[in-house]
N, C-alpha and C. Protein backbone atom coordinates (compact mmCIF):
# COMPACT_ATOMS: atom_id res chain seq x y z
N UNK A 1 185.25 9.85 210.68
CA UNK A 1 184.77 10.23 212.01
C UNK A 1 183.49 9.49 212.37
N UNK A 2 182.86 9.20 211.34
CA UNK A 2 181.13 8.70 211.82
C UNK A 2 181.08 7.34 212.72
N UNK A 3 182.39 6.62 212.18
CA UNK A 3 182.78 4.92 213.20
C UNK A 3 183.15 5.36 214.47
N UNK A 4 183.87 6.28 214.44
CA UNK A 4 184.64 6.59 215.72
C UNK A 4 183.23 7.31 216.64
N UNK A 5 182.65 8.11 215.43
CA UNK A 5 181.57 9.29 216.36
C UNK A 5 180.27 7.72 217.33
N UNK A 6 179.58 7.47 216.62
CA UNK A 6 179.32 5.72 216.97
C UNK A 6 180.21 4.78 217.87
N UNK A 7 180.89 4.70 217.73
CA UNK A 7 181.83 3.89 218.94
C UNK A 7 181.36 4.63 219.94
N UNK A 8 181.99 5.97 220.17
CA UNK A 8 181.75 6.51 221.43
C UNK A 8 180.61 6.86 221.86
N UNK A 9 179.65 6.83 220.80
CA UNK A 9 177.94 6.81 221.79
C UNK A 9 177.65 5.70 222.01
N UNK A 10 178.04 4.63 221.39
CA UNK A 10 177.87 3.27 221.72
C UNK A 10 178.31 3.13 223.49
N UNK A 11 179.35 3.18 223.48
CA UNK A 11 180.26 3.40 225.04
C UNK A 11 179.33 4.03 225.97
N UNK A 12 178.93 5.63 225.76
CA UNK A 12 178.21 6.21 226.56
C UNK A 12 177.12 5.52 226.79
N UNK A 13 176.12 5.12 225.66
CA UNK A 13 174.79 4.10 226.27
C UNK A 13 175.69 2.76 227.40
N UNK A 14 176.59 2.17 226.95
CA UNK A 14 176.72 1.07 227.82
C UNK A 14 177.15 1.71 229.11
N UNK A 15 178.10 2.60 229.29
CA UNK A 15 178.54 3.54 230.51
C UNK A 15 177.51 3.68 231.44
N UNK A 16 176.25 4.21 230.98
CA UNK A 16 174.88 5.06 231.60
C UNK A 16 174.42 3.31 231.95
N UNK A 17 173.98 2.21 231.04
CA UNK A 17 173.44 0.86 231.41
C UNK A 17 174.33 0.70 233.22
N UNK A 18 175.48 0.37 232.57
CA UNK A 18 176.66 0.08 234.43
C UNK A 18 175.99 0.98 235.12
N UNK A 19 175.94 2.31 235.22
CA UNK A 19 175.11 2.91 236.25
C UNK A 19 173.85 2.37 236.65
N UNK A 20 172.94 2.48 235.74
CA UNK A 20 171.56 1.94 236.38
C UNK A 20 171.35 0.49 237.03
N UNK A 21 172.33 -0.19 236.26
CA UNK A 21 172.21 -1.38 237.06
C UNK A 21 172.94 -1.63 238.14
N UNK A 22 173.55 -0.94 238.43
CA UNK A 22 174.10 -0.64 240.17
C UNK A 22 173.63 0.16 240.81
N UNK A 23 172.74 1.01 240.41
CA UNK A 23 171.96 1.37 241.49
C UNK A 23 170.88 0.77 241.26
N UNK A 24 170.13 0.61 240.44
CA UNK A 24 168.79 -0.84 241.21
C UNK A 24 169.67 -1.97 241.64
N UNK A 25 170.66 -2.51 241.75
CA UNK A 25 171.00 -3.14 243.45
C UNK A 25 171.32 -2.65 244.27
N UNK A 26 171.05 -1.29 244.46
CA UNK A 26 171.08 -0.87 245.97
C UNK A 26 169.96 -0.48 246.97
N UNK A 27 169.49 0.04 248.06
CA UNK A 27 168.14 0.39 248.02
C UNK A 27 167.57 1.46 247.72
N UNK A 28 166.57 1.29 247.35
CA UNK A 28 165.63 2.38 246.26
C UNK A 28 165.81 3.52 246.58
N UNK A 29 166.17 3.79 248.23
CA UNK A 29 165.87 5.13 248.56
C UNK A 29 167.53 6.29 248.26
N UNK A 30 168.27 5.36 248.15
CA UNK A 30 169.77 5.92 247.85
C UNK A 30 169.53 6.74 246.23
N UNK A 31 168.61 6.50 245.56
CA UNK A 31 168.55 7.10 244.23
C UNK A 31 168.08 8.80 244.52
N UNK A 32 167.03 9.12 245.39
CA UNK A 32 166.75 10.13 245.63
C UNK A 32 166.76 10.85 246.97
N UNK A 33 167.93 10.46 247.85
CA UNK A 33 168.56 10.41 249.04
C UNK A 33 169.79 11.79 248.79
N UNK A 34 169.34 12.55 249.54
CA UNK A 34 170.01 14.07 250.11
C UNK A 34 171.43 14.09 250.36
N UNK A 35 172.24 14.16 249.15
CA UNK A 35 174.07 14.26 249.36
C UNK A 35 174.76 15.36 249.68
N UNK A 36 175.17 16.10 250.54
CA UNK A 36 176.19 17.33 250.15
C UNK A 36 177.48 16.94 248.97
N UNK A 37 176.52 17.48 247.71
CA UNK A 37 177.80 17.32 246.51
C UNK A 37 177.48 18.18 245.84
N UNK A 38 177.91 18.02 244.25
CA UNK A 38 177.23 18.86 243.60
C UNK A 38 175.74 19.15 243.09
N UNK A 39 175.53 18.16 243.27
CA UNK A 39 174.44 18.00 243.27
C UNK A 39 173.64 17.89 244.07
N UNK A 40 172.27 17.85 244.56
CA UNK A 40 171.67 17.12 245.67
C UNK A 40 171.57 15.56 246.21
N UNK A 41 171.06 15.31 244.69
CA UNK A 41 170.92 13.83 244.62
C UNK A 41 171.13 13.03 243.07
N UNK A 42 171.19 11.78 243.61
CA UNK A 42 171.78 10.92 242.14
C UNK A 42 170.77 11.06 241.58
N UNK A 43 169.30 11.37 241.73
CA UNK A 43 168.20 11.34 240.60
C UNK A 43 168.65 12.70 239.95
N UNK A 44 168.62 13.90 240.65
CA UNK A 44 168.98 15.14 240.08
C UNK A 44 170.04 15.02 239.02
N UNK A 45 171.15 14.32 239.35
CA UNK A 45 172.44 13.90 238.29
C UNK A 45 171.67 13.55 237.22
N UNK A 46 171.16 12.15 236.89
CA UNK A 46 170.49 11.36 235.91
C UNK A 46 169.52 12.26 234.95
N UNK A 47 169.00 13.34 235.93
CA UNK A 47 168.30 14.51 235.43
C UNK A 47 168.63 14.92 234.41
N UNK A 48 169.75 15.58 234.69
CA UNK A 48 170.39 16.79 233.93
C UNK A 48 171.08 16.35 233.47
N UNK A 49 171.53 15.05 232.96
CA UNK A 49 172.56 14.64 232.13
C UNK A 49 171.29 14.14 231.21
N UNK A 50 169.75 13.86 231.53
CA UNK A 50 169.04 12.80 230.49
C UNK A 50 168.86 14.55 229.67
N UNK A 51 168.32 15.44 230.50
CA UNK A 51 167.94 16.82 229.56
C UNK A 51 168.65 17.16 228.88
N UNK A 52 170.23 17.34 229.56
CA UNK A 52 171.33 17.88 228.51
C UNK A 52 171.33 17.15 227.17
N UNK A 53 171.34 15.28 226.81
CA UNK A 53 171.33 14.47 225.96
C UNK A 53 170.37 15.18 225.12
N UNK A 54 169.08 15.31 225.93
CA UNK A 54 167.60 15.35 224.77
C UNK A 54 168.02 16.56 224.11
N UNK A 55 168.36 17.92 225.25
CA UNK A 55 168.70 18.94 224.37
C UNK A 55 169.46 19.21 223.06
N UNK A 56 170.89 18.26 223.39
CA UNK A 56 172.06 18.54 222.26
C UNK A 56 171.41 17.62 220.77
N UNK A 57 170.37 16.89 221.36
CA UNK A 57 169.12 15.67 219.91
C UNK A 57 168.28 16.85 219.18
N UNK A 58 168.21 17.18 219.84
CA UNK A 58 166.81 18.60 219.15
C UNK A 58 168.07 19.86 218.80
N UNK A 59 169.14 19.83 219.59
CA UNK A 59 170.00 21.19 218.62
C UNK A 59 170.16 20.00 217.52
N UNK A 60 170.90 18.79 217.51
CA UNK A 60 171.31 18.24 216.25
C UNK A 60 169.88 17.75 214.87
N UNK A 61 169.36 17.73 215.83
CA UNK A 61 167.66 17.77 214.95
C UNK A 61 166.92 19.39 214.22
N UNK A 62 167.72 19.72 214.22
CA UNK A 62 167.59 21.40 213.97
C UNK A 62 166.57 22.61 214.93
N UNK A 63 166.69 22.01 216.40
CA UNK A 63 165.52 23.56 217.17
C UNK A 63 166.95 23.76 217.70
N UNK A 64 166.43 25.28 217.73
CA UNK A 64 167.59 26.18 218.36
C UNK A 64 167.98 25.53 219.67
N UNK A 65 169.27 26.27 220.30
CA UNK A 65 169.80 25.81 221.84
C UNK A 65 168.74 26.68 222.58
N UNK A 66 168.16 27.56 222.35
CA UNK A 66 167.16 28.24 223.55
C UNK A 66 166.39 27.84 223.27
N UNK A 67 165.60 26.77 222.55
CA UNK A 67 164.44 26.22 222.47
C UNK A 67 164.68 24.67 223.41
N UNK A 68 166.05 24.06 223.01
CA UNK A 68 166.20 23.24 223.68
C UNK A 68 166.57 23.42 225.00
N UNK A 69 167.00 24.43 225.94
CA UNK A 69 167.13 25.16 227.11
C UNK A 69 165.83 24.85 227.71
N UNK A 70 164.59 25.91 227.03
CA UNK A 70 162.84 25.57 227.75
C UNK A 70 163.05 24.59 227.64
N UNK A 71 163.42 23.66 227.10
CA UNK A 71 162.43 21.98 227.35
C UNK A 71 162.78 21.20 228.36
N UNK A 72 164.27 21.89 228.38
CA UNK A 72 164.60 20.92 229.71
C UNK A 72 164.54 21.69 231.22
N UNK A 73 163.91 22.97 230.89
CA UNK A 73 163.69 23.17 231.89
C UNK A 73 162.06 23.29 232.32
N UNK A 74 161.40 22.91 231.36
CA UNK A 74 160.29 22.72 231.23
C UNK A 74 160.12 21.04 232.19
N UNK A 75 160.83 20.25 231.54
CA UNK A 75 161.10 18.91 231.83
C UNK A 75 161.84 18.79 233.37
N UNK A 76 162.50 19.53 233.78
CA UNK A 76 163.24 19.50 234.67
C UNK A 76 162.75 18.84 236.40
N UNK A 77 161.81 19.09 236.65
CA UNK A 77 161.41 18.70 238.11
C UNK A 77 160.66 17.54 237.71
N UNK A 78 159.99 17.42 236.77
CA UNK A 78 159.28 15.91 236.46
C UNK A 78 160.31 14.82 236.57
N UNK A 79 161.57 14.78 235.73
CA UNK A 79 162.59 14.06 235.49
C UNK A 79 163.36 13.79 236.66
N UNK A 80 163.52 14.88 237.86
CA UNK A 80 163.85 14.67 239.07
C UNK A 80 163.09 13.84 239.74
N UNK A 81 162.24 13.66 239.75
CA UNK A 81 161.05 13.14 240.58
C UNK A 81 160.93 11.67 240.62
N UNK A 82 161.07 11.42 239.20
CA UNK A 82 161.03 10.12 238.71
C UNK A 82 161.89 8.82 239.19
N UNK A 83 161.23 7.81 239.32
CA UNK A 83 162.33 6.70 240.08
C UNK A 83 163.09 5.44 239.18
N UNK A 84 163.87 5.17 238.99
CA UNK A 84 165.24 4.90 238.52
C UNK A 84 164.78 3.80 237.04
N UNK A 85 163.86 2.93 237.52
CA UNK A 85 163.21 2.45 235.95
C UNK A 85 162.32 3.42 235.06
N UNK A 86 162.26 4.77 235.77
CA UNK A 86 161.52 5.61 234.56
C UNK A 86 162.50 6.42 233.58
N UNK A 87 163.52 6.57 234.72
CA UNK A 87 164.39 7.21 234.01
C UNK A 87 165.62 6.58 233.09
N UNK A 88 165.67 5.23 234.00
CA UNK A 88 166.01 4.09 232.63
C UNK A 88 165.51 3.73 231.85
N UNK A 89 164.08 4.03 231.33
CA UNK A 89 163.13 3.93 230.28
C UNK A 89 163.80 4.69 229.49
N UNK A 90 163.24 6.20 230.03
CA UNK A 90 163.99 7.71 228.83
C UNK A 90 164.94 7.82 228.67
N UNK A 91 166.31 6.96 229.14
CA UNK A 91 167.56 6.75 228.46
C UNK A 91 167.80 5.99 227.30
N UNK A 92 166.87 4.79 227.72
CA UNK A 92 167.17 4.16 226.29
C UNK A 92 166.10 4.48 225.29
N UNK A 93 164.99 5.08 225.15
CA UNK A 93 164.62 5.53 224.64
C UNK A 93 165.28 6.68 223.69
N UNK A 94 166.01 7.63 224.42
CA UNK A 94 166.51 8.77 223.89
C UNK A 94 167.49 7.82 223.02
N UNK A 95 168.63 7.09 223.78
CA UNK A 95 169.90 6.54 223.30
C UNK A 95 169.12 5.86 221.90
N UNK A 96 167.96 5.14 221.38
CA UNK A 96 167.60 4.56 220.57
C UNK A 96 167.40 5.69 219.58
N UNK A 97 166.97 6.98 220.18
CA UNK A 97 166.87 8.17 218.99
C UNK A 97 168.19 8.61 218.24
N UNK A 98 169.19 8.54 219.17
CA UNK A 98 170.52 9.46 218.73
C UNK A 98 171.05 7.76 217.87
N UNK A 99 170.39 6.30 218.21
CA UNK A 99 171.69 5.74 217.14
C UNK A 99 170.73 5.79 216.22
N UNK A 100 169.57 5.83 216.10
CA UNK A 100 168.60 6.66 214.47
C UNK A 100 169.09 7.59 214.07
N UNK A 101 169.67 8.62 214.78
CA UNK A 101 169.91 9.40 213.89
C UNK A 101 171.41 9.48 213.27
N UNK A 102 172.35 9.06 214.19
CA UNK A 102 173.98 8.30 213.65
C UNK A 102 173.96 7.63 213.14
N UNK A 103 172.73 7.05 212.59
CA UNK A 103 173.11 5.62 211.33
C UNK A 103 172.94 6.39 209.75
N UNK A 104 172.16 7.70 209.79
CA UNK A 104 172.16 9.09 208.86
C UNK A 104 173.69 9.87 208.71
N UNK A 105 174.32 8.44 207.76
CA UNK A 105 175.96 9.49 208.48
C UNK A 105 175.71 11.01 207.92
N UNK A 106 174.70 11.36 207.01
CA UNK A 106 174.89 12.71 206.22
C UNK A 106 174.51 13.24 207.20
N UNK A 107 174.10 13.26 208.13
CA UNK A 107 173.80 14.24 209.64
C UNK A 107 175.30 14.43 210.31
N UNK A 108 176.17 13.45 210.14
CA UNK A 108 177.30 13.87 210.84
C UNK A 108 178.18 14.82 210.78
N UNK A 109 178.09 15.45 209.48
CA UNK A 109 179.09 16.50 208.89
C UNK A 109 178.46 18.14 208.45
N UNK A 110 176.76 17.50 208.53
CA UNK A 110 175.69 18.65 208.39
C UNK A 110 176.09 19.87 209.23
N UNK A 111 176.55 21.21 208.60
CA UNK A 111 177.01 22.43 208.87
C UNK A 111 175.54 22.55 210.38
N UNK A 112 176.12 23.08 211.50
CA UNK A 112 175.02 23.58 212.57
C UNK A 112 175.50 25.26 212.63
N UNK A 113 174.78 25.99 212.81
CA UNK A 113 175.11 27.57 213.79
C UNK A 113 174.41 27.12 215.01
N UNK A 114 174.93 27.42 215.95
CA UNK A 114 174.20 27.20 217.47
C UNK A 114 174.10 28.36 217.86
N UNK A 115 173.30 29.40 218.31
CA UNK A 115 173.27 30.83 218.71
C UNK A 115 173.14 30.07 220.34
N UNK A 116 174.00 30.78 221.32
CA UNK A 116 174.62 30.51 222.78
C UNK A 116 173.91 31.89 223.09
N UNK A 117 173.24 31.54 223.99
CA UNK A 117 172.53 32.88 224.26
C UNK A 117 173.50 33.89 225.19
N UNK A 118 174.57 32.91 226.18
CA UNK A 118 175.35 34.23 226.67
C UNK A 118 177.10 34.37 225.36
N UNK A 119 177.00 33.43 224.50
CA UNK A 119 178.45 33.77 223.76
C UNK A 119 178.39 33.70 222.40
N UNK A 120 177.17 34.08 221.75
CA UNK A 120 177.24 34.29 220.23
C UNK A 120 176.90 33.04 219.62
N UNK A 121 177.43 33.16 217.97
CA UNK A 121 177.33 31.90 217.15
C UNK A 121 178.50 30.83 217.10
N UNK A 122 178.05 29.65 216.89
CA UNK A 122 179.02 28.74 217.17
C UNK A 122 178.75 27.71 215.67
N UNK A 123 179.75 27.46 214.87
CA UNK A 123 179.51 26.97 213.36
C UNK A 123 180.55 25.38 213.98
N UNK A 124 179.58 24.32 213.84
CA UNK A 124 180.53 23.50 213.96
C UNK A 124 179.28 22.35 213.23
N UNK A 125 179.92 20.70 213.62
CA UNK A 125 179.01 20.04 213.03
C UNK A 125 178.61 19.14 214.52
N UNK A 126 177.63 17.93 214.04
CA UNK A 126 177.39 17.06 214.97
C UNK A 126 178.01 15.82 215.35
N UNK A 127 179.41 15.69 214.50
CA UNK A 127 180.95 14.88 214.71
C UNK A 127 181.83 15.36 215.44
N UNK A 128 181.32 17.00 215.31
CA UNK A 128 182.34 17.65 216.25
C UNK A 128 181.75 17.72 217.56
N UNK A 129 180.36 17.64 217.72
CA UNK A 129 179.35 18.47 219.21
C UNK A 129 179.30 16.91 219.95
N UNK A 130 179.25 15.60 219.22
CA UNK A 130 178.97 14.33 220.09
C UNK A 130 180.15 14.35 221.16
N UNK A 131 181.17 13.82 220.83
CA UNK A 131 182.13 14.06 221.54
C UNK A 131 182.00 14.81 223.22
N UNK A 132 181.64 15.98 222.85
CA UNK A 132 180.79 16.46 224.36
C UNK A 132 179.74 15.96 224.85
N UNK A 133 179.10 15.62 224.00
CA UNK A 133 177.74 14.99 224.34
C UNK A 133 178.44 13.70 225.24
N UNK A 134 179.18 12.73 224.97
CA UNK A 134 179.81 11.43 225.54
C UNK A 134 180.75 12.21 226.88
N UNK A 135 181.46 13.34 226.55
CA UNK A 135 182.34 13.73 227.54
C UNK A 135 181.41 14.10 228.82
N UNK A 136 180.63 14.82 228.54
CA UNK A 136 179.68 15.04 229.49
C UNK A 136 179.31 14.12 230.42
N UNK A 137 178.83 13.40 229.94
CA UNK A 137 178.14 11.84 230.84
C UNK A 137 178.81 11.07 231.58
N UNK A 138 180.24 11.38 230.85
CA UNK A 138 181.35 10.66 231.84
C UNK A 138 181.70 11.73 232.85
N UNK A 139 181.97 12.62 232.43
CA UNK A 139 181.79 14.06 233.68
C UNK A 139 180.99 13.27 234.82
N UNK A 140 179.79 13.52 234.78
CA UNK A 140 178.42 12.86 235.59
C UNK A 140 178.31 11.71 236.26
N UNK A 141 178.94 10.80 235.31
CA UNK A 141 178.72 9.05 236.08
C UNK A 141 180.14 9.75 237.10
N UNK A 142 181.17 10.32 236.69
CA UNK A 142 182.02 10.41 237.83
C UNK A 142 181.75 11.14 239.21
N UNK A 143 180.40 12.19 239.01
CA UNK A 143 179.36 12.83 240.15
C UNK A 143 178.88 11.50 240.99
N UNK A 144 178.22 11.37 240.16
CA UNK A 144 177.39 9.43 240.42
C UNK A 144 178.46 8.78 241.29
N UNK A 145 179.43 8.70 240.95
CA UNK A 145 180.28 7.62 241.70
C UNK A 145 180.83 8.67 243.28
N UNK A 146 180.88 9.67 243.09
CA UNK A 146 181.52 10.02 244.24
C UNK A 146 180.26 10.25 245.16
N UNK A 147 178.81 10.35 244.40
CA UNK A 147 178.36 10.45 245.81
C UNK A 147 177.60 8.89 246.20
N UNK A 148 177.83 8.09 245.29
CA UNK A 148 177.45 6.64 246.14
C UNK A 148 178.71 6.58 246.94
N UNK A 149 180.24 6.74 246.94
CA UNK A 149 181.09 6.64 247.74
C UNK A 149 180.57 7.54 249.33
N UNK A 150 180.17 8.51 249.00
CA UNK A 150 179.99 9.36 250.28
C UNK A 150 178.65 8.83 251.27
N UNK A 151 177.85 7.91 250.20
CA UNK A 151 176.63 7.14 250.91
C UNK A 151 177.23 5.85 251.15
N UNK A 152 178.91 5.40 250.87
CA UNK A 152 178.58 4.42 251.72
C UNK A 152 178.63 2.89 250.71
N UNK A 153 178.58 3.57 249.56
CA UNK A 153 178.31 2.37 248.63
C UNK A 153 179.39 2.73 247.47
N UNK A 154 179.80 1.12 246.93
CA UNK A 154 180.88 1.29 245.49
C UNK A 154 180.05 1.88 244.38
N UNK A 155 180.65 2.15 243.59
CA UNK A 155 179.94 2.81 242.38
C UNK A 155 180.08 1.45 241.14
N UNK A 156 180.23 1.44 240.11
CA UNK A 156 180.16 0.63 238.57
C UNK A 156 181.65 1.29 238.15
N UNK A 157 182.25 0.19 237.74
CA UNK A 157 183.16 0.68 236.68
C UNK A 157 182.73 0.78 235.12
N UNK A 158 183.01 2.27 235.07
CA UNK A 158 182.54 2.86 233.47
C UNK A 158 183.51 3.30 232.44
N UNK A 159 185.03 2.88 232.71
CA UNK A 159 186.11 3.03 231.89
C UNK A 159 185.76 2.85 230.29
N UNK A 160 186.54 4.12 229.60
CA UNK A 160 186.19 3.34 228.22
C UNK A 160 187.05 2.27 227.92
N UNK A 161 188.41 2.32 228.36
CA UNK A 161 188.92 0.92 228.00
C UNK A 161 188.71 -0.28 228.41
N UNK A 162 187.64 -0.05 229.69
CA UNK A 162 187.06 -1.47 230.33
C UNK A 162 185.84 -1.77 229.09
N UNK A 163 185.04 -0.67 228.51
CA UNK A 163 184.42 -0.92 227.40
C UNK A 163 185.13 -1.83 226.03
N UNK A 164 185.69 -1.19 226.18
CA UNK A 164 186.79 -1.70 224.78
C UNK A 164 187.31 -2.52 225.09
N UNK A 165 187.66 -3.52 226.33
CA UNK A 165 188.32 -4.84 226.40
C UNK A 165 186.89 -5.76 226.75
N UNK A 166 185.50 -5.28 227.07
CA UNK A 166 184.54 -6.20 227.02
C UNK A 166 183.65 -6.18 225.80
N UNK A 167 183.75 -5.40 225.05
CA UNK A 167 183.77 -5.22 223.00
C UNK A 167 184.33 -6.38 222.80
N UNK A 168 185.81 -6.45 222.42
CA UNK A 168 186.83 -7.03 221.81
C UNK A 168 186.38 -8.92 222.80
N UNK A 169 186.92 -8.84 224.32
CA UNK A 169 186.57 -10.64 224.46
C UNK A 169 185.20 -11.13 223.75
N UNK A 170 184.30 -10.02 224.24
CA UNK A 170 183.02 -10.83 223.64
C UNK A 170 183.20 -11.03 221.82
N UNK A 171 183.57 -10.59 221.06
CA UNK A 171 184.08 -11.33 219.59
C UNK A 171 184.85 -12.48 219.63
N UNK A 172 185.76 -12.35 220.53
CA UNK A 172 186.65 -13.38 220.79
C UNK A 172 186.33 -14.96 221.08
């Protein structure tokens, strides 16, 4: 699982890269520009997908999920606020923490309890929890894309198999 668990965070960092670099070619103000979606705005998206990341790093780093809950909501309106190279800073920043800590394959199989504050204990590992962690983000870039469509603008293609056929030519 640890190649496969790695592949797919690999993917997600390059996934999240296609985003940012299509929206810094668009204009600045479309990043924190007022959508009827689910969201408000594409900074708010970038938000809560960078908190959710940091959070599920600190559950897999051993602080509880309600410790990692405060932080991102501690973090929460700063991270909104922020304009699109800050928050492409703390992506790859974070993304540089989680492949430190996936290159520790003995972290991958390390027993977790997660206490869910509204649904009990949850016994799984961090081979099993990445997977969401990557599903998630693709959830999000697909937010991302529908509301640059509704402003007017194309979005990035973030396919994993468009990943996996620009992996494979570039060896080629």
């Amino acid at each position: 699982m640890s190649d496969l668990a790695f592949k797919l965070y690999e993917y997600n960092v390059w996934a999240n890269q296609q985003i940012f670099n299509r929206l810094k070619e668009l204009p600045k103000e479309v990043y924190h520009q007022e959508i009827q979606s689910v969201f408000p705005s594409i900074s708010h998206v970038l938000s809560h997908v960078y908190l959710s990341d940091l959070g599920w790093i600190e559950v897999f780093s051993g602080k509880t999920l309600s410790d990692a809950l405060a932080l991102a909501e501690q973090l929460k309106e700063q991270t909104e606020a922020k304009e699109i190279e800050e928050m492409e800073d703390l992506f790859l920043r974070l993304s540089e923490r989680y492949i430190l800590f996936l290159q520790q394959k003995e972290q991958l199989n390390k027993p977790l309890q997660i206490q869910n504050p509204s649904s009990g204990i949850m016994k799984t590992t961090v081979s099993e929890l990445l997977p969401h962690v990557v599903n998630h983000g693709t959830y999000h870039r697909g937010n991302i894309t529908a509301m640059l469509r509704q402003a007017g603008y194309a979005s990035a293609p973030t396919d994993y198999g468009l990943y996996l056929f620009m992996k494979k030519t570039e060896k080629a």
